[in-house]
Protein backbone atom coordinates (compact mmCIF):
# COMPACT_ATOMS: atom_id res chain seq x y z
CA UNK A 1 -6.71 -3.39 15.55
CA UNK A 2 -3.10 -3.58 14.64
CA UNK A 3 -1.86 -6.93 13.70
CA UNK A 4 1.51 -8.06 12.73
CA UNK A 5 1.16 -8.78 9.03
CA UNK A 6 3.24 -11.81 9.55
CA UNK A 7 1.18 -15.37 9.25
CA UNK A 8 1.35 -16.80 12.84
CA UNK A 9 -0.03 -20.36 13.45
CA UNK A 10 0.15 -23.15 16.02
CA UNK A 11 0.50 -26.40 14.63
CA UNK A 12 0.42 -29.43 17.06
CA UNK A 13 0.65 -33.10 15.69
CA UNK A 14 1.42 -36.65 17.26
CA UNK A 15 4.43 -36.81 16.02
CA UNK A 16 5.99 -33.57 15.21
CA UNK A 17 4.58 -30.80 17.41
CA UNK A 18 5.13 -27.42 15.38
CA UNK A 19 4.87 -23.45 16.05
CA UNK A 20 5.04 -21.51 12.84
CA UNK A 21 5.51 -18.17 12.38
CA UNK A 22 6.65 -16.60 8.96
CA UNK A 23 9.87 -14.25 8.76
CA UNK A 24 9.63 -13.20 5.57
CA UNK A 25 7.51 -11.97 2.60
CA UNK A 26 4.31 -13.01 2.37
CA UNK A 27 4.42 -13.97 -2.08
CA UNK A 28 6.26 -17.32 -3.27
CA UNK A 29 6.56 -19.02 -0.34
CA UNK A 30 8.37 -21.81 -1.58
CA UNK A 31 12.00 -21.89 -0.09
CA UNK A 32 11.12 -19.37 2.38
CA UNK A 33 12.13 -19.23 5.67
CA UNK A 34 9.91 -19.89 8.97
CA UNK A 35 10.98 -20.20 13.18
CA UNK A 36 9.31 -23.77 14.72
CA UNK A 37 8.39 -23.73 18.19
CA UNK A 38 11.73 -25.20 19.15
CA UNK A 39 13.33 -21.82 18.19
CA UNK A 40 15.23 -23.70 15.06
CA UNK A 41 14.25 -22.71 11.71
CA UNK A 42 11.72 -24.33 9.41
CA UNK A 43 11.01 -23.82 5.79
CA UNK A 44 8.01 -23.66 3.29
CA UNK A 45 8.31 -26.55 0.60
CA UNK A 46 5.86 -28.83 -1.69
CA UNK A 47 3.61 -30.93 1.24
CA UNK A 48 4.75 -33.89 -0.46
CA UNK A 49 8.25 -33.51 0.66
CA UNK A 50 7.28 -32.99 4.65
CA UNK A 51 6.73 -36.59 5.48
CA UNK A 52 5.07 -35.89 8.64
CA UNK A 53 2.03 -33.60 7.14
CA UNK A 54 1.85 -35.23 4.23
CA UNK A 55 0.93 -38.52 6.63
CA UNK A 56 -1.58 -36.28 8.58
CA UNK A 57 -3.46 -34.77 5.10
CA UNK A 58 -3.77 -38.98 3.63
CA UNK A 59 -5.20 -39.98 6.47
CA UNK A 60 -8.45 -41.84 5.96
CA UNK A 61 -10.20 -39.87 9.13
CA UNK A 62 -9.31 -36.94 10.47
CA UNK A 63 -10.34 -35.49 13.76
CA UNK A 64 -11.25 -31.60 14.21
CA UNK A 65 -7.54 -31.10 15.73
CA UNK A 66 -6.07 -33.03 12.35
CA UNK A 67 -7.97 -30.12 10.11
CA UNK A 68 -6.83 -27.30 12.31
CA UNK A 69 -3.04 -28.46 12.44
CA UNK A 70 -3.42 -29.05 8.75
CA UNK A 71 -5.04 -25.54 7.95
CA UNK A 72 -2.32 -24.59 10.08
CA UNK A 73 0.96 -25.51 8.09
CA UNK A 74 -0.75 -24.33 4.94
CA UNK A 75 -1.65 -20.94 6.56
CA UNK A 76 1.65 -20.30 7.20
CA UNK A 77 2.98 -20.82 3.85
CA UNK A 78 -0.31 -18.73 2.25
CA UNK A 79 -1.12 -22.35 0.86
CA UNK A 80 -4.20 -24.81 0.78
CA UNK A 81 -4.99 -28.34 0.21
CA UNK A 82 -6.26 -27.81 -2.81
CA UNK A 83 -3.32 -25.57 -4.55
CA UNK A 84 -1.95 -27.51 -7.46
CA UNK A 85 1.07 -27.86 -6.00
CA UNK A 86 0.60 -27.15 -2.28
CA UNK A 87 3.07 -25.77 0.17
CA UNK A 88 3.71 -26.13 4.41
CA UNK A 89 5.52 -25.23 6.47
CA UNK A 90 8.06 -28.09 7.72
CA UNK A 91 10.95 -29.14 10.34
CA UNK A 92 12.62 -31.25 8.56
CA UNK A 93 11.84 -31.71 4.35
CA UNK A 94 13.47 -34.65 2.96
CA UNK A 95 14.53 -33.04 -0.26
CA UNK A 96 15.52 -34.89 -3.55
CA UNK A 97 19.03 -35.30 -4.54
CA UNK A 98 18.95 -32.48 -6.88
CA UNK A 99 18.08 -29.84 -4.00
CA UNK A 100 20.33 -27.96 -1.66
CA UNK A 101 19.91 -29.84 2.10
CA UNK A 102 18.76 -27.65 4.98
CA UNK A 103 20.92 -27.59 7.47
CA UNK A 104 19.86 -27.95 10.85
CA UNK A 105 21.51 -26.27 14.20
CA UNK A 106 22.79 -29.12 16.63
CA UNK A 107 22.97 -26.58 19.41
CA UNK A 108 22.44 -27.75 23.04
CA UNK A 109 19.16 -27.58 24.11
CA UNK A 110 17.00 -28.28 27.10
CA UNK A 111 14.32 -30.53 26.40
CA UNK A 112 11.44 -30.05 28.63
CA UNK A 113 7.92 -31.77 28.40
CA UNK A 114 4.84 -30.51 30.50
CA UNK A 115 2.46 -32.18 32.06
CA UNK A 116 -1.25 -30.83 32.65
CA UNK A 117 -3.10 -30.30 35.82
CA UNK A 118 -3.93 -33.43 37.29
CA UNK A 119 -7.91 -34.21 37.09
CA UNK A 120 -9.64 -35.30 40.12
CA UNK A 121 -11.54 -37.44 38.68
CA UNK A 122 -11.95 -39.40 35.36
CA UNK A 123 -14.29 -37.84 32.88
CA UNK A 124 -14.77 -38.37 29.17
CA UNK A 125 -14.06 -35.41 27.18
CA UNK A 126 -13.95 -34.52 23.59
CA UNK A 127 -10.86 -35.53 21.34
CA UNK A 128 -10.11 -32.16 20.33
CA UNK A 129 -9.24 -31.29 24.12
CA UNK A 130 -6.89 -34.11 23.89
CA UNK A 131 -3.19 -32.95 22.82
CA UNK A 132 0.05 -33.78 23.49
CA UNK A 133 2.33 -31.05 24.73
CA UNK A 134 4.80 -29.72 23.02
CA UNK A 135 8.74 -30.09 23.87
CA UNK A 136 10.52 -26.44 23.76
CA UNK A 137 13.90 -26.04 23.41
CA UNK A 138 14.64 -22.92 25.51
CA UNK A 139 18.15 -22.53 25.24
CA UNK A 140 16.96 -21.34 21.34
CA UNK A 141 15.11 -18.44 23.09
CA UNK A 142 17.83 -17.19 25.95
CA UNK A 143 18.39 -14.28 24.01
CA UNK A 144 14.67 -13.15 24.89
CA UNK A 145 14.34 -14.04 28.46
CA UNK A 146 15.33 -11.72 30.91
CA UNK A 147 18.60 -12.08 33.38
CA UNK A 148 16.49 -12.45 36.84
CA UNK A 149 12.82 -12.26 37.46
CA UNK A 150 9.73 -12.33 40.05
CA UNK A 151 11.50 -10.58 42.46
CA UNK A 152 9.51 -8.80 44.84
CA UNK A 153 10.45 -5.03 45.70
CA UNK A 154 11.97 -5.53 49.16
CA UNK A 155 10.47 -2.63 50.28
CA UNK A 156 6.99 -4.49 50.63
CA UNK A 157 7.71 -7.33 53.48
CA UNK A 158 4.58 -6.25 55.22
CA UNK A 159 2.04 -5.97 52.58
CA UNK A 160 -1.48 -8.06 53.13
CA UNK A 161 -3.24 -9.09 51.04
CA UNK A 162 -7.07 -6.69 50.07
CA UNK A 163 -4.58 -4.27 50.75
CA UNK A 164 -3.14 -1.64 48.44
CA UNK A 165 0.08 -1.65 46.69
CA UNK A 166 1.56 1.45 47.54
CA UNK A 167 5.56 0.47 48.28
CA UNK A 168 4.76 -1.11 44.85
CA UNK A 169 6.04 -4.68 45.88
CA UNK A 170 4.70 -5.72 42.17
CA UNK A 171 6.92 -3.80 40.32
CA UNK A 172 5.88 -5.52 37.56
CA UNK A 173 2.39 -4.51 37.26
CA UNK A 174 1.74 -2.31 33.94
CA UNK A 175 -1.22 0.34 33.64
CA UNK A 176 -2.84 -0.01 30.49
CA UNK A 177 -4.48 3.82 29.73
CA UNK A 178 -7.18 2.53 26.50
CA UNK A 179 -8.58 5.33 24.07
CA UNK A 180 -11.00 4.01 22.59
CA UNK A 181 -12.51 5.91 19.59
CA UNK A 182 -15.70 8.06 20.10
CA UNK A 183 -15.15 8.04 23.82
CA UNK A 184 -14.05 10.81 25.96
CA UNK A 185 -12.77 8.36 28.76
CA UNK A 186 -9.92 5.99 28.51
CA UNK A 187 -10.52 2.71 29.55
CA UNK A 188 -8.22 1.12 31.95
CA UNK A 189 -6.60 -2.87 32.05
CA UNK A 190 -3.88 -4.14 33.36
CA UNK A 191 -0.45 -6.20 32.07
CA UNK A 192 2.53 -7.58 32.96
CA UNK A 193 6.27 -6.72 32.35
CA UNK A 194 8.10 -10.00 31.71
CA UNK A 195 10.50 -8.38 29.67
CA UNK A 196 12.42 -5.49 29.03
CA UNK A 197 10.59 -5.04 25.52
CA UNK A 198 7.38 -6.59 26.60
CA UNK A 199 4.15 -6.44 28.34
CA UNK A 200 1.80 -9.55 28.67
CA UNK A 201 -1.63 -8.87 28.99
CA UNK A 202 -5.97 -10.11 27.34
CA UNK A 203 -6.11 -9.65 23.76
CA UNK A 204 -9.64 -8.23 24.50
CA UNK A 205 -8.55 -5.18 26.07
CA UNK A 206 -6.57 -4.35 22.83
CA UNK A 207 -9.24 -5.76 20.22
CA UNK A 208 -9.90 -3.64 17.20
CA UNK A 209 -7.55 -1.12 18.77
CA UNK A 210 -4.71 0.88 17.09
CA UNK A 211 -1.31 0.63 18.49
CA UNK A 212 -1.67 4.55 19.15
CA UNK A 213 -4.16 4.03 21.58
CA UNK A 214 -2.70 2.52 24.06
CA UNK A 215 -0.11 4.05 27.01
CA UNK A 216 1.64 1.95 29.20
CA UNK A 217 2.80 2.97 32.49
CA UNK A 218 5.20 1.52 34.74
CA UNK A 219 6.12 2.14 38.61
CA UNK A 220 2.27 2.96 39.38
CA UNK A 221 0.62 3.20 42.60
CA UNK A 222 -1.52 6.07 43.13
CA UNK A 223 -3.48 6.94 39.55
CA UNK A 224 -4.10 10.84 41.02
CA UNK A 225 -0.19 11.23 41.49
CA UNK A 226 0.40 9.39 38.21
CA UNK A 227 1.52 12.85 36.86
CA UNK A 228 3.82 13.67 39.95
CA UNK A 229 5.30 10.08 39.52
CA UNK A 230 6.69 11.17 35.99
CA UNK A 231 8.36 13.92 36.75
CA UNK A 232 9.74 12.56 39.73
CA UNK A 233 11.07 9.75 37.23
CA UNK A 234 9.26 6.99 39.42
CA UNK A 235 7.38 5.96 36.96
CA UNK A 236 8.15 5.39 33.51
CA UNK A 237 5.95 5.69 30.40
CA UNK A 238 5.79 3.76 27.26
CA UNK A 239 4.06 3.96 23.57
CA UNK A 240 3.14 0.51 21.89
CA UNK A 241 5.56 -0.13 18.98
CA UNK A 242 3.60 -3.12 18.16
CA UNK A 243 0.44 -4.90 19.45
CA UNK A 244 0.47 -8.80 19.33
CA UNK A 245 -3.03 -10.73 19.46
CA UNK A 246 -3.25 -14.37 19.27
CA UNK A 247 -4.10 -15.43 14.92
CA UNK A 248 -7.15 -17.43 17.07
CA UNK A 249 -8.73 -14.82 19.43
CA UNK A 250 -12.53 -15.04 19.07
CA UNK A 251 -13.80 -11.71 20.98
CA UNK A 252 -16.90 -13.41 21.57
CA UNK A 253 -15.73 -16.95 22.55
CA UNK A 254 -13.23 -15.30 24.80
CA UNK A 255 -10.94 -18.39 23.49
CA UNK A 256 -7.09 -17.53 23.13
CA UNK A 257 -7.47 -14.18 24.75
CA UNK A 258 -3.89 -13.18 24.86
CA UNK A 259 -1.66 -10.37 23.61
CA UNK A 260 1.66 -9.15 23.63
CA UNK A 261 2.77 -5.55 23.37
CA UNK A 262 6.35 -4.95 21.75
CA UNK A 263 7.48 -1.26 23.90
CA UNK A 264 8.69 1.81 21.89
CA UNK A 265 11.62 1.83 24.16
CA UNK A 266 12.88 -1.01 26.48
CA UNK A 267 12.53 -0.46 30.67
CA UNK A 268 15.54 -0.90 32.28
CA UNK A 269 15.51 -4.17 34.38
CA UNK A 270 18.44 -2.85 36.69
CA UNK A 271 16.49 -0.38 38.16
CA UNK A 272 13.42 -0.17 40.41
CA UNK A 273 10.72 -2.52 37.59
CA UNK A 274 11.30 -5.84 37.54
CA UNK A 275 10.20 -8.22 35.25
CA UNK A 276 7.81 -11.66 36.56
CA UNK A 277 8.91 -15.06 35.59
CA UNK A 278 7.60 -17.42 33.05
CA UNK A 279 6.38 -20.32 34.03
CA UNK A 280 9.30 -22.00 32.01
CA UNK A 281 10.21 -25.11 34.04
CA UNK A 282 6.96 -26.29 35.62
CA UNK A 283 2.95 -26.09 35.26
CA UNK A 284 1.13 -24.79 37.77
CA UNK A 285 -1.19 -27.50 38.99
CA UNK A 286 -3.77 -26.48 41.39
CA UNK A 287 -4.43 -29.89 42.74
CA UNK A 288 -1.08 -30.19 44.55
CA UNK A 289 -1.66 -29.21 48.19
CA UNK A 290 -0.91 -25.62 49.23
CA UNK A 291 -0.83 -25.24 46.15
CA UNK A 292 -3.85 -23.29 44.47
CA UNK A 293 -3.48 -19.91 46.00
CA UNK A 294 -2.66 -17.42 43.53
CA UNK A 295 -1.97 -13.36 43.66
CA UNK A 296 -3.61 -10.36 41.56
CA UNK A 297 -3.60 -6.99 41.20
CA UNK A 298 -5.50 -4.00 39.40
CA UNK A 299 -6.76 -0.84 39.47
CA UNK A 300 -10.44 -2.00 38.74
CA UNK A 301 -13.80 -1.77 40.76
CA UNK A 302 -13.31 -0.92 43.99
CA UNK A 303 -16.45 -2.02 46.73
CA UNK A 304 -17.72 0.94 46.28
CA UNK A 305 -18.27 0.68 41.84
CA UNK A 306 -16.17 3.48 41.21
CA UNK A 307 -12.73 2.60 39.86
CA UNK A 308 -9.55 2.05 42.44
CA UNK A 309 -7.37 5.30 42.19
CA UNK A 310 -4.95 2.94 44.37
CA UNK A 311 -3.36 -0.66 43.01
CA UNK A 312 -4.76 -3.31 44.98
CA UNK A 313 -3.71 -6.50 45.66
CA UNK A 314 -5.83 -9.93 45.92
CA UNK A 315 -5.40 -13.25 46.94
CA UNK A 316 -7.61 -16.00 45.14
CA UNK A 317 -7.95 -19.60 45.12
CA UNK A 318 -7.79 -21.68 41.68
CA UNK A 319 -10.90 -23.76 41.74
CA UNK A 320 -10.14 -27.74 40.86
CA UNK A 321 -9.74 -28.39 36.92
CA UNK A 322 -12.77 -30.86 36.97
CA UNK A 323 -14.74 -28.54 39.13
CA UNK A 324 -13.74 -25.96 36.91
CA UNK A 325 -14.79 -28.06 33.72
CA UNK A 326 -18.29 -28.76 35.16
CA UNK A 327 -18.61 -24.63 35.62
CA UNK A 328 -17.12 -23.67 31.76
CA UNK A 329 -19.73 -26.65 29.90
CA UNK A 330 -22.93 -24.78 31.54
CA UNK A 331 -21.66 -21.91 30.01
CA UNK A 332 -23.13 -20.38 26.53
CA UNK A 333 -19.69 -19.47 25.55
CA UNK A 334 -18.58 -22.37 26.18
CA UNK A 335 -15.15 -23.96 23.77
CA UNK A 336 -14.28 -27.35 24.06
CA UNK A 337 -10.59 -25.91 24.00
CA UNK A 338 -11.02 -23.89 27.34
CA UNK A 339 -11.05 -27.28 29.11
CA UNK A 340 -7.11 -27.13 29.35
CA UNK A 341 -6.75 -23.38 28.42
CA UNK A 342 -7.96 -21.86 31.22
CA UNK A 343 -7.96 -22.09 34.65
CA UNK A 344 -11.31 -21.03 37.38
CA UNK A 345 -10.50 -19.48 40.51
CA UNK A 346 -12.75 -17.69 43.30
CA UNK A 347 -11.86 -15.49 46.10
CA UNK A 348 -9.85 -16.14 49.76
CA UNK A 349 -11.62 -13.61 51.44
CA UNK A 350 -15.43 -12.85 50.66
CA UNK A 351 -15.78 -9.79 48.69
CA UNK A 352 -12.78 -9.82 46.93
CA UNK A 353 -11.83 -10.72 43.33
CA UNK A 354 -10.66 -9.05 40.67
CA UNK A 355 -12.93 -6.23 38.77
CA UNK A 356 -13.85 -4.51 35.78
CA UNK A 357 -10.81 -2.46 34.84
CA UNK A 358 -8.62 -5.57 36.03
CA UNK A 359 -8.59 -7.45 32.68
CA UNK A 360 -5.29 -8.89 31.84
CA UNK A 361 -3.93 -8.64 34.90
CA UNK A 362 -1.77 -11.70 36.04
CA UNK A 363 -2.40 -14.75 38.31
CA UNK A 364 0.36 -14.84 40.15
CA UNK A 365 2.57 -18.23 41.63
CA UNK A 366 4.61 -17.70 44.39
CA UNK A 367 7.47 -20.40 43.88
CA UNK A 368 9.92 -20.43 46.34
CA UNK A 369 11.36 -16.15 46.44
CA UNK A 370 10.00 -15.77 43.00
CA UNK A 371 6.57 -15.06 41.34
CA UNK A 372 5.68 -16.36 37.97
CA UNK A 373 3.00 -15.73 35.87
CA UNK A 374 0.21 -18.61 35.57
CA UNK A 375 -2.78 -17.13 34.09
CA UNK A 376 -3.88 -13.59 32.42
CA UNK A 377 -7.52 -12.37 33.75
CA UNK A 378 -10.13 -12.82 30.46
CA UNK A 379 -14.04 -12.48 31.97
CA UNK A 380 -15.92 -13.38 35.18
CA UNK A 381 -19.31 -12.80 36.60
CA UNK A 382 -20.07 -9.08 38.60
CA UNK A 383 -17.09 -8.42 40.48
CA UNK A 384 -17.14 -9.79 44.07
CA UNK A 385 -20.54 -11.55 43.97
CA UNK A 386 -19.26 -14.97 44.79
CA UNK A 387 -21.91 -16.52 43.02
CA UNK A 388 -19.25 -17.74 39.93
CA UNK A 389 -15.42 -18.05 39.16
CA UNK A 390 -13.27 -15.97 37.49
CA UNK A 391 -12.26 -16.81 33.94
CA UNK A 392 -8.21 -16.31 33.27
CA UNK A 393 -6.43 -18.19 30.45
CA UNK A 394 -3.65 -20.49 31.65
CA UNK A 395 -0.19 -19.30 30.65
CA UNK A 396 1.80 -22.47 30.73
CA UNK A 397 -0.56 -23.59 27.59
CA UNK A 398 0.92 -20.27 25.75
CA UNK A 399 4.74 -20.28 26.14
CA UNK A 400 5.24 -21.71 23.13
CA UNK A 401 3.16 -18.70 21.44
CA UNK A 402 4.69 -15.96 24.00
CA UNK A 403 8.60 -16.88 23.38
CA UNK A 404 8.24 -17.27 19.68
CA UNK A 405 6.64 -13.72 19.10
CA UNK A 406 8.54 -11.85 21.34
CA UNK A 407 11.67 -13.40 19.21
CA UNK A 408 9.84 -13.16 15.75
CA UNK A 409 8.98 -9.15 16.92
CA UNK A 410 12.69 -8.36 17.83
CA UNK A 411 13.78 -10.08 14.85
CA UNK A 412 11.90 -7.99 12.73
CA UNK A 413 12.57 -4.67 15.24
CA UNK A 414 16.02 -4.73 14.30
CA UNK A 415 15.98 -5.17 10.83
């Protein structure tokens, strides 16, 4: 698996919510320069300068989440608690007299805090499910997000849903071609374009995979005709310049099962592939009324087993969070963590759901004209058996993680 060799950690606390990813070297941290979640730069200094961590580490208890936010800042800075002189990553180090002062940008932001599905009813749950959400400043990523978005191709007024695809309406759908070594057949999965460098998609489809083996193809409706659609210049192909798995994936666990992939050359956005829409502004929440219908696509398992040579398109519901939290706690995989992570959902029409060969495809939002990405397909039971939801991680609960790396990776792409 290729891996950025850039330390990447999410840090939440009470009182100073943090996303830290190093940009640069990886030897004498001290001084050196990290991105927080807000977009504004951080910096790697003695623990006992960062006020905020320093408060979290002398605490008299900690909680599980207080040891993973502190392994967290330490990570970052290729630090531990028990260095001799131990180093984090921080916002805001008050520095002694005799120091330089870090300057901080007082750029305009836009302060936005989310708010998680609403529960149906009260249950008690572990504290380490419990976390506050972080506030991102998006105006520090505009440079990343893309003009317009979610879109639909106007060519597809008409299309129904357990239908096929074919006046590609999703232009944003991406067909992930997998080589996997000692196999003669490529593996199939799907992703999304939400940006003219990058393609969203299940860090298990890309696990313990070299960046080499993977093909992306855009403007894909018909696999058999794949070929024609090239030369045509219909469709567009792609190489991976760089393949981005979450630092906490657990292949087993299924937890954090998201990637990025950074494109060898950028699609043009003008033209006929549109990019989908973050789900910047809001959180989905499936308990609103009218509200928990979602849209997928793939070229998985068709009814018949064999594998769709035609994209399909599927409407699903989003089962209720608490309904959905009674389903993930009978389960042997089972992470405290997925409670808020991931969302359940279970098909409109009987028989249809999303397949083998459909991992990392999106759940789709229809908000107002546009469609915005609220959860990436991880694992599920035998397709279309009805007898258990689908698994897909919840997006909103990654944006953080999504904007930083896709700025971290062009940072680092252009220098």
């Amino acid at each position: 698996m290729f891996r950025a060799r850039l330390s990447v950690c999410a840090v939440f606390t009470f009182v100073l919510p943090l996303f830290v990813v190093l940009v640069q070297g990886q030897r004498s941290m001290k001084g050196k320069a990290c991105i927080l979640m807000t977009g504004e730069p951080g910096r790697c200094i003695r623990l006992e300068d960062c006020t905020a961590i320093a408060a979290l580490v002398n605490r008299s208890v900690r909680y599980p989440s207080d040891s993973e936010k502190i392994r967290a800042v330490f990570g970052a800075c290729e630090s531990d608690e028990s260095a001799s002189d131990p180093i984090v990553c921080c916002k805001t180090p008050t520095l002694s007299p005799t120091r330089r002062r870090v300057v901080t940008s007082t750029a305009a932001s836009i302060p936005i805090t989310r708010t998680r599905p609403t529960r149906a009813r009260a249950t008690t749950i572990s504290t380490t499910t419990v976390r506050t959400r972080p506030v991102i400043k998006y105006d520090n990523f505009r440079e990343v997000l893309p003009p317009y978005c979610g879109i639909k191709n106007q060519l597809g007024n008409n299309v129904f849903f357990g239908a096929e695809d074919n006046d590609n309406v999703h232009s944003w759908a991406v067909y992930l071609e997998i080589r996997k070594p000692n196999s003669n057949r490529p593996g199939r999965c799907v992703g999304t374009f939400i940006q003219e460098n990058f393609v969203l998609t299940a860090a298990h489809c890309l696990h313990n995979l070299a960046k080499e083996n993977v093909k992306l193809f855009f403007g894909v409706t018909k696999l058999s005709k794949l070929e024609q659609c090239l030369i045509m210049n219909e469709c567009e192909e792609r190489a991976a310049a760089e393949v981005i798995i979450h630092e906490n994936y657990n292949f087993h666990a299924r937890t954090n099962d998201i990637a990025l992939i950074r494109l060898n050359n950028s699609i043009d956005i003008m033209g006929e592939i549109a990019p989908a829409c973050l789900p910047l502004n809001y959180t989905f929440d499936e308990s609103l009324a009218n509200d928990r219908r979602v849209v997928s696509f793939g070229w998985g398992e068709n009814e018949h087993g064999t594998m769709s040579d035609t994209k399909g398109i599927v409407m699903l519901n989003v089962v209720p969070q608490a309904e959905c939290e009674d389903y993930l706690k009978r389960q042997k995989r089972f992470n405290a963590s997925m409670i808020y992570s991931v969302m359940c959902t279970n098909s409109e029409i009987a028989g249809q759901d999303v397949c083998e060969g459909d991992s990392g495809a999106p759940m789709l939002h229809l908000r107002g004209k546009q469609y915005f990405v609220v959860g990436v397909v991880s694992f599920g039971p035998k397709c279309g058996a009805n007898i258990a939801p689908g698994i897909s991680l919840r997006v909103s609960e990654y944006i953080g993680w999504i904007l930083l790396n896709m700025k971290r990776s062009e940072l680092l792409a252009e220098n």
